[in-house]
Protein backbone atom coordinates (compact mmCIF):
# COMPACT_ATOMS: atom_id res chain seq x y z
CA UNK A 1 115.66 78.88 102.09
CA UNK A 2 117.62 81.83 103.31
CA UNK A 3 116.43 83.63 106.01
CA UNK A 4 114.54 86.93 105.23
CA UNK A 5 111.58 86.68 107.62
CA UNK A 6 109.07 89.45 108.23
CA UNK A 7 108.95 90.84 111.25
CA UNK A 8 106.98 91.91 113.69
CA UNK A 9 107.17 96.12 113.41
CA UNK A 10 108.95 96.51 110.88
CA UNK A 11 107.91 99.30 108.10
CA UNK A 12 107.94 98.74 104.02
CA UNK A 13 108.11 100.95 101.62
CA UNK A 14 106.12 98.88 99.20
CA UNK A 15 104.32 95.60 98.88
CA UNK A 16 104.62 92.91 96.15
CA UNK A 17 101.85 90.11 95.67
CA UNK A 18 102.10 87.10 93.00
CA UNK A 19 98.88 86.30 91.98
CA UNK A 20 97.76 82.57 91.44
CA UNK A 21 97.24 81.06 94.88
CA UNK A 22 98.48 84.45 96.53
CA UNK A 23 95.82 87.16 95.55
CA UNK A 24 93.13 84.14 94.08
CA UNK A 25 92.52 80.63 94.00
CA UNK A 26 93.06 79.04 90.51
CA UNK A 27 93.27 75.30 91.54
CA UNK A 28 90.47 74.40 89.77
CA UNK A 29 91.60 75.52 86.54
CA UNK A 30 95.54 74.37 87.04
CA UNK A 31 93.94 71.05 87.80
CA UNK A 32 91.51 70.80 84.95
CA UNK A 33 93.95 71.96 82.39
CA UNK A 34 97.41 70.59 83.50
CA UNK A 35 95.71 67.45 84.27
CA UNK A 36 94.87 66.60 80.94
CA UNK A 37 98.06 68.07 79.87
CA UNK A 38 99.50 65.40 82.09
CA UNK A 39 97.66 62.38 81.31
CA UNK A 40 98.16 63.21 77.79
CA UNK A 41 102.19 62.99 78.04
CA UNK A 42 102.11 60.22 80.60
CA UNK A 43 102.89 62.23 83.86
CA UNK A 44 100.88 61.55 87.10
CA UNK A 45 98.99 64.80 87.62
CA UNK A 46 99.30 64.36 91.42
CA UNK A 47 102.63 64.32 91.24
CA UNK A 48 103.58 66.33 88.76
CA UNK A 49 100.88 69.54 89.38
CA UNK A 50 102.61 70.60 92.48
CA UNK A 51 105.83 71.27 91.03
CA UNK A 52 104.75 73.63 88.77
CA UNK A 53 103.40 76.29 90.85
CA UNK A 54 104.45 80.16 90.28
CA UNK A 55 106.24 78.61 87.61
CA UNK A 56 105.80 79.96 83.67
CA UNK A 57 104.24 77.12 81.26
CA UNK A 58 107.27 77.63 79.24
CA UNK A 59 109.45 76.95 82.08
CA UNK A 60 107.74 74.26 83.07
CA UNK A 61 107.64 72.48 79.75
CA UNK A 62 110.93 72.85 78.14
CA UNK A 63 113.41 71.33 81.07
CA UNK A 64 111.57 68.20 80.12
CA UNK A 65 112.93 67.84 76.50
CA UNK A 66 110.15 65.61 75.47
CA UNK A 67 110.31 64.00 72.24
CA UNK A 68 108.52 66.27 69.08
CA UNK A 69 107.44 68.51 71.31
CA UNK A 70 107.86 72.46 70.81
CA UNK A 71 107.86 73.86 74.52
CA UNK A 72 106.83 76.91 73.02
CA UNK A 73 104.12 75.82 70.73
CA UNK A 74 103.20 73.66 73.71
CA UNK A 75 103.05 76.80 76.44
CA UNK A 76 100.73 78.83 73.96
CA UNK A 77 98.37 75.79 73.79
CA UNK A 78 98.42 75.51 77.28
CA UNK A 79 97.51 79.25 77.57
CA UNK A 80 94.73 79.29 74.86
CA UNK A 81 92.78 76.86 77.82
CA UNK A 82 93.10 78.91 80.21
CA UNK A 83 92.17 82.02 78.48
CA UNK A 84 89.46 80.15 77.78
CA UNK A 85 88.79 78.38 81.62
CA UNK A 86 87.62 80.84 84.23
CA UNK A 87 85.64 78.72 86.19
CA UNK A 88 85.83 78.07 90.06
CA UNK A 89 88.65 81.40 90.08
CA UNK A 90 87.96 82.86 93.44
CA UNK A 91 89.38 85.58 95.66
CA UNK A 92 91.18 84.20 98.63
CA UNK A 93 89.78 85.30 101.81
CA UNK A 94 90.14 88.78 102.74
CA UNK A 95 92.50 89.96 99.66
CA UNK A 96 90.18 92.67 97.81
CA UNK A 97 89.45 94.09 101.03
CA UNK A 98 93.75 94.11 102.07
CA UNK A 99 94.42 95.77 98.75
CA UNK A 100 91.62 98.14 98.75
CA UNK A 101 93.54 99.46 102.19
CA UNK A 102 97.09 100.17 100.08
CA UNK A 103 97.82 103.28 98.58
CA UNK A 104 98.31 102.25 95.19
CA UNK A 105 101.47 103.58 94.13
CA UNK A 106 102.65 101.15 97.17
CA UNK A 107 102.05 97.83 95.83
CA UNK A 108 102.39 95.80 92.70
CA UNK A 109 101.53 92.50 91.28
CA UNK A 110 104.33 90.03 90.22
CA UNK A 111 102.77 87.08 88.12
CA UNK A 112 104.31 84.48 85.87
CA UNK A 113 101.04 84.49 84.37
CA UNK A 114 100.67 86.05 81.01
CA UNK A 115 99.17 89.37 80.82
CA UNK A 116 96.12 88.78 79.21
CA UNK A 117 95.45 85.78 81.57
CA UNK A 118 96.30 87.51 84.48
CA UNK A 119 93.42 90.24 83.72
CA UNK A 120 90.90 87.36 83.09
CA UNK A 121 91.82 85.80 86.30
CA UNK A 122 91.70 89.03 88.21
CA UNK A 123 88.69 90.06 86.53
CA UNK A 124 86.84 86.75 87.50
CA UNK A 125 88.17 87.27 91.10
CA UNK A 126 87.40 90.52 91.38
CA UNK A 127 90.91 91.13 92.65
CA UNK A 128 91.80 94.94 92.13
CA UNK A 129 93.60 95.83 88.66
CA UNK A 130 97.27 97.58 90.01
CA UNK A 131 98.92 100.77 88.62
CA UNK A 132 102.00 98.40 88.46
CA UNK A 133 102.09 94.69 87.09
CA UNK A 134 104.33 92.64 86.43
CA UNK A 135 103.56 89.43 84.23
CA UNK A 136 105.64 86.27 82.74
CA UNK A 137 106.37 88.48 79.47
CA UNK A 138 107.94 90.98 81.31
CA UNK A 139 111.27 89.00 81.92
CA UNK A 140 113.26 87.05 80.09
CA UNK A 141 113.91 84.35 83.05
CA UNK A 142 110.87 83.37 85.23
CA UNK A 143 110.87 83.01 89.11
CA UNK A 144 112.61 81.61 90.70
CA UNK A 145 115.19 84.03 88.93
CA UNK A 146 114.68 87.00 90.88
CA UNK A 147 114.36 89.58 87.46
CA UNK A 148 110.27 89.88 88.36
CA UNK A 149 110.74 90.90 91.44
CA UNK A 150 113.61 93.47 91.15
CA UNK A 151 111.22 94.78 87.72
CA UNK A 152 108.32 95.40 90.31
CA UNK A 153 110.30 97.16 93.13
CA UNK A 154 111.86 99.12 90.31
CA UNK A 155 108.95 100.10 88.22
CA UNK A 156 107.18 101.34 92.08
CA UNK A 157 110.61 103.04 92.52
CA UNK A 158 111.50 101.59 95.80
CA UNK A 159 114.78 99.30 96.78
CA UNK A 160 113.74 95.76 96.67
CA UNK A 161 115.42 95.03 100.36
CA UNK A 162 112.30 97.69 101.62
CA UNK A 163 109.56 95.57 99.95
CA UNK A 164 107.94 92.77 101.45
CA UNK A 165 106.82 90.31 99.02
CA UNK A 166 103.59 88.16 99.50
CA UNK A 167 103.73 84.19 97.87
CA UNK A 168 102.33 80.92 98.07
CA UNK A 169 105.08 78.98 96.22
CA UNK A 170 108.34 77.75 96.39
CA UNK A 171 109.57 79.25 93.50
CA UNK A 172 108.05 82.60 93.93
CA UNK A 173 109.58 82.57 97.33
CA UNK A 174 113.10 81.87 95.84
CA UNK A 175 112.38 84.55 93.72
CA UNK A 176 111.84 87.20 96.49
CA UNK A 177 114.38 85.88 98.49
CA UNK A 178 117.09 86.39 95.40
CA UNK A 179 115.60 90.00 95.28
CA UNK A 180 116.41 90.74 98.90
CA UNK A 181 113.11 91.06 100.07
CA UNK A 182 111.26 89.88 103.26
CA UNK A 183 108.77 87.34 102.64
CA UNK A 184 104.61 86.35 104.10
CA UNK A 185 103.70 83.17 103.12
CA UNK A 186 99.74 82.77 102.36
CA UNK A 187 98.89 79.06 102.46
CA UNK A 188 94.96 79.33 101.86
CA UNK A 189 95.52 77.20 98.88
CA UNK A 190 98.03 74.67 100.16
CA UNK A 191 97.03 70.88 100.71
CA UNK A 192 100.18 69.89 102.50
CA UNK A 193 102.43 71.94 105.38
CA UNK A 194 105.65 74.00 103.87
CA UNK A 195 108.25 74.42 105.86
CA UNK A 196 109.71 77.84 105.62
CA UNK A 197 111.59 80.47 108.02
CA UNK A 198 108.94 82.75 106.84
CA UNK A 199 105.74 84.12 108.46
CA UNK A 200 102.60 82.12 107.23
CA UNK A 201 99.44 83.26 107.24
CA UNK A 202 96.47 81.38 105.59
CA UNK A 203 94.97 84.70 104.48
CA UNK A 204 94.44 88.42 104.78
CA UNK A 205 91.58 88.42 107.53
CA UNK A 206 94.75 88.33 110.26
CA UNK A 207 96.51 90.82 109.00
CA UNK A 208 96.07 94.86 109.65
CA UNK A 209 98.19 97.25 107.30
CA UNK A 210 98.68 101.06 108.07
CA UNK A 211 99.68 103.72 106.60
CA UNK A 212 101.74 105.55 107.70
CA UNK A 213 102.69 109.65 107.68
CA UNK A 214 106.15 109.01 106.42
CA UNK A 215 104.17 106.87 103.52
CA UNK A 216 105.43 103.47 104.69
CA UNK A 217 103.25 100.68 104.90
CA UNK A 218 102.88 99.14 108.59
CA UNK A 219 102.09 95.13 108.41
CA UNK A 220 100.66 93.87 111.76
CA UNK A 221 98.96 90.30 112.27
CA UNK A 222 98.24 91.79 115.91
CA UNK A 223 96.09 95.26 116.78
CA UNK A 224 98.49 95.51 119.72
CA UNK A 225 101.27 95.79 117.33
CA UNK A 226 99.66 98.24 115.10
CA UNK A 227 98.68 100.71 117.86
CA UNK A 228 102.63 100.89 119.59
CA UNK A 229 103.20 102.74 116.28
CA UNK A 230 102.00 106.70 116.05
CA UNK A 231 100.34 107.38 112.39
């Protein structure tokens, strides 16, 4: 992965978060339903689940050219469970309380999620609604194209290269890092170690944000850090 590591000090102009395994904890549901989506076509969920991460259903489904079946029809299906499948959504630790600290015409959400599903989700996590979101409809090429996350730096109105993007997944990473943003890691959700040049954090509890006068956005994992800068 190309090297576009926060660091330590440095000021943003905005902040962009995906969603699923970022902002909240979907596992459950991803399991339930792309398990049986799995089994169904003859795929070993264990194997095949963690490949599909950040990843649009669509995207997912239609590389695999699998015999009679419409991706599309197939994606919609797919999303008519999930609508549907709310249980075991959870915040991940810390996150309501992170974005609750951001001005909000500093940060965004960038999901491959649907729009519709990425309210339901949200709303069952209690995760914050954004004045600015940015969902799988919203682009014609999913991540890891980098189109989402050049939308939601443009929609806040800030150069991407001045954003710092938040992910939990590979392809949401290659996503930011095609935007030209810097990158934090949150792993809260991962079952195996990622290597990655980028900082990793399991959650928001470590991490202090400031404002500051200028309206930049300060992102410390250290109160020493935070307090060798004057608000």
């Amino acid at each position: 992965m190309t090297e576009t590591a926060f660091r330590a000090g440095r000021t943003y102009d905005a902040f962009l978060f995906d969603m699923d395994g970022t902002l909240l904890d979907s596992t459950a549901v991803v399991e339930r339903i792309w398990g049986r989506w799995c089994t169904h076509h003859g795929f070993d969920p264990a194997v095949f689940i963690p490949t599909i991460h950040g990843v649009r259903a669509i995207d997912v489904i239609t590389p695999l050219a699998l015999p009679g079946v419409d991706p599309l029809r197939e994606a919609l299906a797919i999303q008519d469970e999930e609508l549907e499948d709310v249980a075991g959504i959870t915040p991940v630790a810390g996150a309501i309380d992170f974005l609750n600290a951001l001005p909000r015409d500093r940060w965004a959400i960038v999901t491959s999620a649907p729009i519709e599903l990425a309210r339901k989700r949200m709303a069952a996590a209690s995760i914050p609604f954004p004045d600015v979101m940015i969902s799988g409809e919203d682009v014609a090429n999913g991540k890891p194209n980098p189109a989402c996350y050049l939308l939601g730096a443009k929609r806040l109105g800030f150069d991407p290269a001045q954003c710092l993007v938040f992910e939990d997944a590979t392809a949401g990473i290659l996503a930011a890092e095609g935007a030209g943003a810097d990158v934090t890691v949150i792993t809260a959700t991962h079952h195996t170690r990622m290597t990655t040049s980028h900082m990793s954090v399991p959650d928001y509890r470590a991490l202090l944000v400031l404002a500051l006068q200028t309206g930049q956005l300060l992102l410390s994992n250290t109160l020493e850090d935070a307090a060798n800068h004057s608000i």
